[in-house]
Protein backbone atom coordinates (compact mmCIF):
# COMPACT_ATOMS: atom_id res chain seq x y z
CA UNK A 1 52.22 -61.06 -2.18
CA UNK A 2 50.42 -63.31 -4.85
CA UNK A 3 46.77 -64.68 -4.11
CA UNK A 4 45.70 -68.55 -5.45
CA UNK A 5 42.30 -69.18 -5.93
CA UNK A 6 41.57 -72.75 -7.20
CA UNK A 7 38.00 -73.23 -6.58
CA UNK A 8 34.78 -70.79 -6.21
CA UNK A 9 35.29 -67.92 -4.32
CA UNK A 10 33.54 -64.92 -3.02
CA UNK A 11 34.83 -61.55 -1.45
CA UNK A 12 32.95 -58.82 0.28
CA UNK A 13 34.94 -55.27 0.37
CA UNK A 14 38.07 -54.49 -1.58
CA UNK A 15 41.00 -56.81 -2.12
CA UNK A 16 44.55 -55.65 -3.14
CA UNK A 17 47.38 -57.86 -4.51
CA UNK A 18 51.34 -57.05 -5.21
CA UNK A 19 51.83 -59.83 -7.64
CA UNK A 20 50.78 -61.95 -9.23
CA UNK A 21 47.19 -63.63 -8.80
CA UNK A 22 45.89 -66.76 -10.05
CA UNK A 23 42.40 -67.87 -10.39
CA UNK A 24 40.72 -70.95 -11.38
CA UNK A 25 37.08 -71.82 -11.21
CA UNK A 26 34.45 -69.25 -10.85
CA UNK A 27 34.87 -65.54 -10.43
CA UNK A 28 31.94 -63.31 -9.36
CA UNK A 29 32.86 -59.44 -9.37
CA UNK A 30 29.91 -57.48 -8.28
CA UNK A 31 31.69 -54.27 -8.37
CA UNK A 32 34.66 -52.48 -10.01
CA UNK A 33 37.71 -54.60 -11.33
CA UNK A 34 40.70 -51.76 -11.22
CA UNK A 35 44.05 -53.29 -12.48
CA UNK A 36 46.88 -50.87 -12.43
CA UNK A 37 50.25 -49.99 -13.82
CA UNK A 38 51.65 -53.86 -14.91
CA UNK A 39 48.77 -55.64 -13.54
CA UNK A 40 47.18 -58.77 -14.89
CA UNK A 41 44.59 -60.99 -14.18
CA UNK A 42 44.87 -64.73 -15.35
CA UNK A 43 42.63 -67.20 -15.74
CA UNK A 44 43.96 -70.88 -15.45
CA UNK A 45 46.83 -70.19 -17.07
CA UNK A 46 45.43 -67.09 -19.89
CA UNK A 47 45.80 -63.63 -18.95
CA UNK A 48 42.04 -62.04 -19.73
CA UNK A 49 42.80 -58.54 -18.27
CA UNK A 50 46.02 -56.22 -17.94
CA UNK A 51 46.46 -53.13 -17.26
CA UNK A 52 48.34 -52.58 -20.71
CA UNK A 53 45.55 -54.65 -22.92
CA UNK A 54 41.90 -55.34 -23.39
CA UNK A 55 40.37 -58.51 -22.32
CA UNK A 56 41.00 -61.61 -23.78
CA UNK A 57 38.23 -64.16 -24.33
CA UNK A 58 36.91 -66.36 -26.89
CA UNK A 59 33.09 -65.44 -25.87
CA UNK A 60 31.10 -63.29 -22.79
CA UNK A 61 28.40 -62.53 -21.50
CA UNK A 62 27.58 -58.84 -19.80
CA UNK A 63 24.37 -58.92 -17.98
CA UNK A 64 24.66 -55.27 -17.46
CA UNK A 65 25.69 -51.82 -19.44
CA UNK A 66 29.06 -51.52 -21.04
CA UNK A 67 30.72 -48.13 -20.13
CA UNK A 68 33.35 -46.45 -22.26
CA UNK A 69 35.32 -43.13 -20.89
CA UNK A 70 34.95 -40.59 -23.01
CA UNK A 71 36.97 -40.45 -26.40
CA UNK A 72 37.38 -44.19 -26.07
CA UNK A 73 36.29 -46.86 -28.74
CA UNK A 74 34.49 -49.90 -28.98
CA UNK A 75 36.70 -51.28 -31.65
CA UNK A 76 35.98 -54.43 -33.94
CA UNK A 77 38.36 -56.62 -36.18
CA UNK A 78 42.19 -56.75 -36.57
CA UNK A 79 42.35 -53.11 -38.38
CA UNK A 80 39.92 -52.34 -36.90
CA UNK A 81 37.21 -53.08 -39.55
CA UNK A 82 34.70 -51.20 -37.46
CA UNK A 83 34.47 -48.72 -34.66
CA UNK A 84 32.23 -47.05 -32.22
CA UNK A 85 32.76 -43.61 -30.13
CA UNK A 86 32.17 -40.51 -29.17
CA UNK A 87 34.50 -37.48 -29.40
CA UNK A 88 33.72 -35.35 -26.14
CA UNK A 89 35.83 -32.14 -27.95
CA UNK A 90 32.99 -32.06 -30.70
CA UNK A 91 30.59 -33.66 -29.21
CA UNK A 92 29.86 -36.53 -32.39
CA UNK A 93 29.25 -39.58 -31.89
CA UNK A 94 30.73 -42.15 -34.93
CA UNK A 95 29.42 -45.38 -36.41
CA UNK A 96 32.85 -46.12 -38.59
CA UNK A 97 33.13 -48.54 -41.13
CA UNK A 98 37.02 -48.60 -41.84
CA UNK A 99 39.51 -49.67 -44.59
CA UNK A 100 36.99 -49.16 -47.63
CA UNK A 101 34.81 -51.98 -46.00
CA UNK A 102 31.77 -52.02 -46.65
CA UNK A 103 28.89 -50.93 -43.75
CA UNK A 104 25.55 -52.85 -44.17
CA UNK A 105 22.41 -52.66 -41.95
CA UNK A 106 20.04 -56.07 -42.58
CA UNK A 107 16.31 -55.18 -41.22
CA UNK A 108 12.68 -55.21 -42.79
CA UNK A 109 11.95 -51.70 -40.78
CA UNK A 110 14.56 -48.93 -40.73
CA UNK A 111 14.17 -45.41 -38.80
CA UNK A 112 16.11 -42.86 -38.09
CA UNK A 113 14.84 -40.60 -35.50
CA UNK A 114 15.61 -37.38 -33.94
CA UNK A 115 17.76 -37.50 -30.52
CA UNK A 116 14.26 -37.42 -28.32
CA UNK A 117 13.12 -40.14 -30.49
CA UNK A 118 9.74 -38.05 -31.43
CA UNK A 119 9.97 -36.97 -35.06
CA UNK A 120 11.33 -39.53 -37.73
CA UNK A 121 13.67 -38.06 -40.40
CA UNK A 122 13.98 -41.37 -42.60
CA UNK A 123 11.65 -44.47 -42.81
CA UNK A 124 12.04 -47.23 -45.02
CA UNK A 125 9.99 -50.86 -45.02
CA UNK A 126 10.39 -53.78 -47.12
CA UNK A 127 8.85 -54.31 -49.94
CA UNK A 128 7.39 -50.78 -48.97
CA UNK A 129 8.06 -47.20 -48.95
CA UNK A 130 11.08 -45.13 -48.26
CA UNK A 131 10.23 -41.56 -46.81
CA UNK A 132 11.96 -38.67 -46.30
CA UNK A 133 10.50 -36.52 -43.77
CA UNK A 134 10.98 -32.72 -43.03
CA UNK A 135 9.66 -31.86 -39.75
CA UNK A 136 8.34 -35.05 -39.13
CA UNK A 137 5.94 -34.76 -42.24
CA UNK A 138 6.48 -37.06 -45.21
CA UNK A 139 7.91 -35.21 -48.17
CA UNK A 140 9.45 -37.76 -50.38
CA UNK A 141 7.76 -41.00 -50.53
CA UNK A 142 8.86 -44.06 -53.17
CA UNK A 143 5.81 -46.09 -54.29
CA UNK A 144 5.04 -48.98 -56.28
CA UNK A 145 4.63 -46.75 -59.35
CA UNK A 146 7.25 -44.27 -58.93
CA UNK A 147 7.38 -40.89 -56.22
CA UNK A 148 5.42 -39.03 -54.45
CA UNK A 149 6.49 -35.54 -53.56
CA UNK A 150 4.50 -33.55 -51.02
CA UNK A 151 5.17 -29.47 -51.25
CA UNK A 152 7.20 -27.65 -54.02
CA UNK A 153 10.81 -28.35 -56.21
CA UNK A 154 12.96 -25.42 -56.25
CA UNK A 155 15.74 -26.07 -58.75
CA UNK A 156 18.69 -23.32 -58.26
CA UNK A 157 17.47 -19.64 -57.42
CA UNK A 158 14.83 -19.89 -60.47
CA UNK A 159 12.98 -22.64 -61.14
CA UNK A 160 9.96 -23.94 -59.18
CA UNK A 161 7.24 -26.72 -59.92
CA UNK A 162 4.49 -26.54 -57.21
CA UNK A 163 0.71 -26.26 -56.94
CA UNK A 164 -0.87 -22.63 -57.17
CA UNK A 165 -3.24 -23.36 -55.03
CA UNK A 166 -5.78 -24.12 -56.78
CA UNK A 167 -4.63 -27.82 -57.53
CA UNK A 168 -3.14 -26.66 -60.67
CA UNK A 169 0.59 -26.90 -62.06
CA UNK A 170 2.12 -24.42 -61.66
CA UNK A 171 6.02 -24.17 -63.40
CA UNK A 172 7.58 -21.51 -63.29
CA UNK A 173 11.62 -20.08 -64.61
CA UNK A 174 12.71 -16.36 -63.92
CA UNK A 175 15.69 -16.67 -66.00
C-alpha cells in the first residue's frame, strides 16, 4: 500500500505504510517519525529520510532539542572534519576535530566551567586576562606587564619559590 499526499496535510494518531509514500507540500510531524528496515521518506521527488541514511536537506530548522542514542555522533563534513558524542562505556563526552584540521573557538569571553557550572577552571577575555583557577581561585593570571602567580612554584621534589609569610622571598633548593 503506498500513500500520496500532494497538498497540506495533517494526521492525528499513528499512520503505517507498506510502500512507498510520497509527499508534496507541507509536512507537520508533531511526534515520532520511525522508518524501518528499507523505508524511505521522499519529498517531491528527493528522498530526505531512510531507514539506511541520515536526512538529506540543503537547510532546517529544529524548533526543539536534537536527541542522539547513546554512542551515536553528530558528525560534520565529508571525513568527517568534525564530530560530537558521547561514549556511554566510559562515560566521555568528545569535541573532535579530525584529519589534522585545525579546531578554533572565535569569542571575546571564554570559560570553562565545572559540570554544575559553579567554579570556573579557565577564563580568558579579550584584550584581557587569561586565568587559571584551582578551586575556583585565580592562580595564574596574564597581565598587561607580564604574570601574576598567586601561592607557591614547586619545581621537581626540591625547589620552591613562595612567600615565608612574612611577605618576603623565600627560595629555597634541598639538593
Amino acid at each position: 500500500m503506498a500513500i500520496q499526499f500532494l497538498n497540506n496535510a495533517t494526521f492525528a494518531g499513528n499512520i503505517s505504510v507498506t510502500g512507498t509514500s510520497f509527499l508534496d507540500g507541507l509536512v507537520t510531524i508533531d511526534h515520532n517519525l520511525n522508518i524501518q528496515n528499507s523505508g524511505v521518506l521522499k519529498m517531491g521527488n528527493t528522498e530526505v529520510i531512510s531507514a539506511t541514511r541520515a536526512i538529506n536537506a540543503s537547510t532546517g530548522t529544529f524548533t526543539g532539542d536534537v536527541s542522539l542514542a547513546d554512542d551515536k555522533k553528530l558528525k560534520f563534513g565529508a571525513g568527517p572534519d568534525f564530530e560530537i558524542y558521547h561514549n556511554s562505556t566510559t562515560n566521555v563526552n568528545y569535541i573532535s576535530s579530525l584529519l589534522s584540521r585545525q579546531l578554533l573557538v572565535t569569542t571575546d569571553t571564554f570559560r570553562i566551567l565545572n559540570s554544575a557550572g559553579t567554579e570556573q577552571m579557565f577564563r580568558a577575555d579579550v584584550d584581557d586576562a587569561v586565568q587559571l583557577y584551582f578551586n575556583n581561585a585565580v592562580k595564574l593570571a596574564t597581565t598587561s606587564s607580564g604574570v601574576t602567580i598567586t601561592g607557591n612554584i614547586t619545581f621537581g621534589d626540591t625547589h620552591f619559590i613562595g612567600d615565608d609569610g612574612d611577605d618576603n622571598l623565600l627560595i629555597q633548593s634541598s639538593a
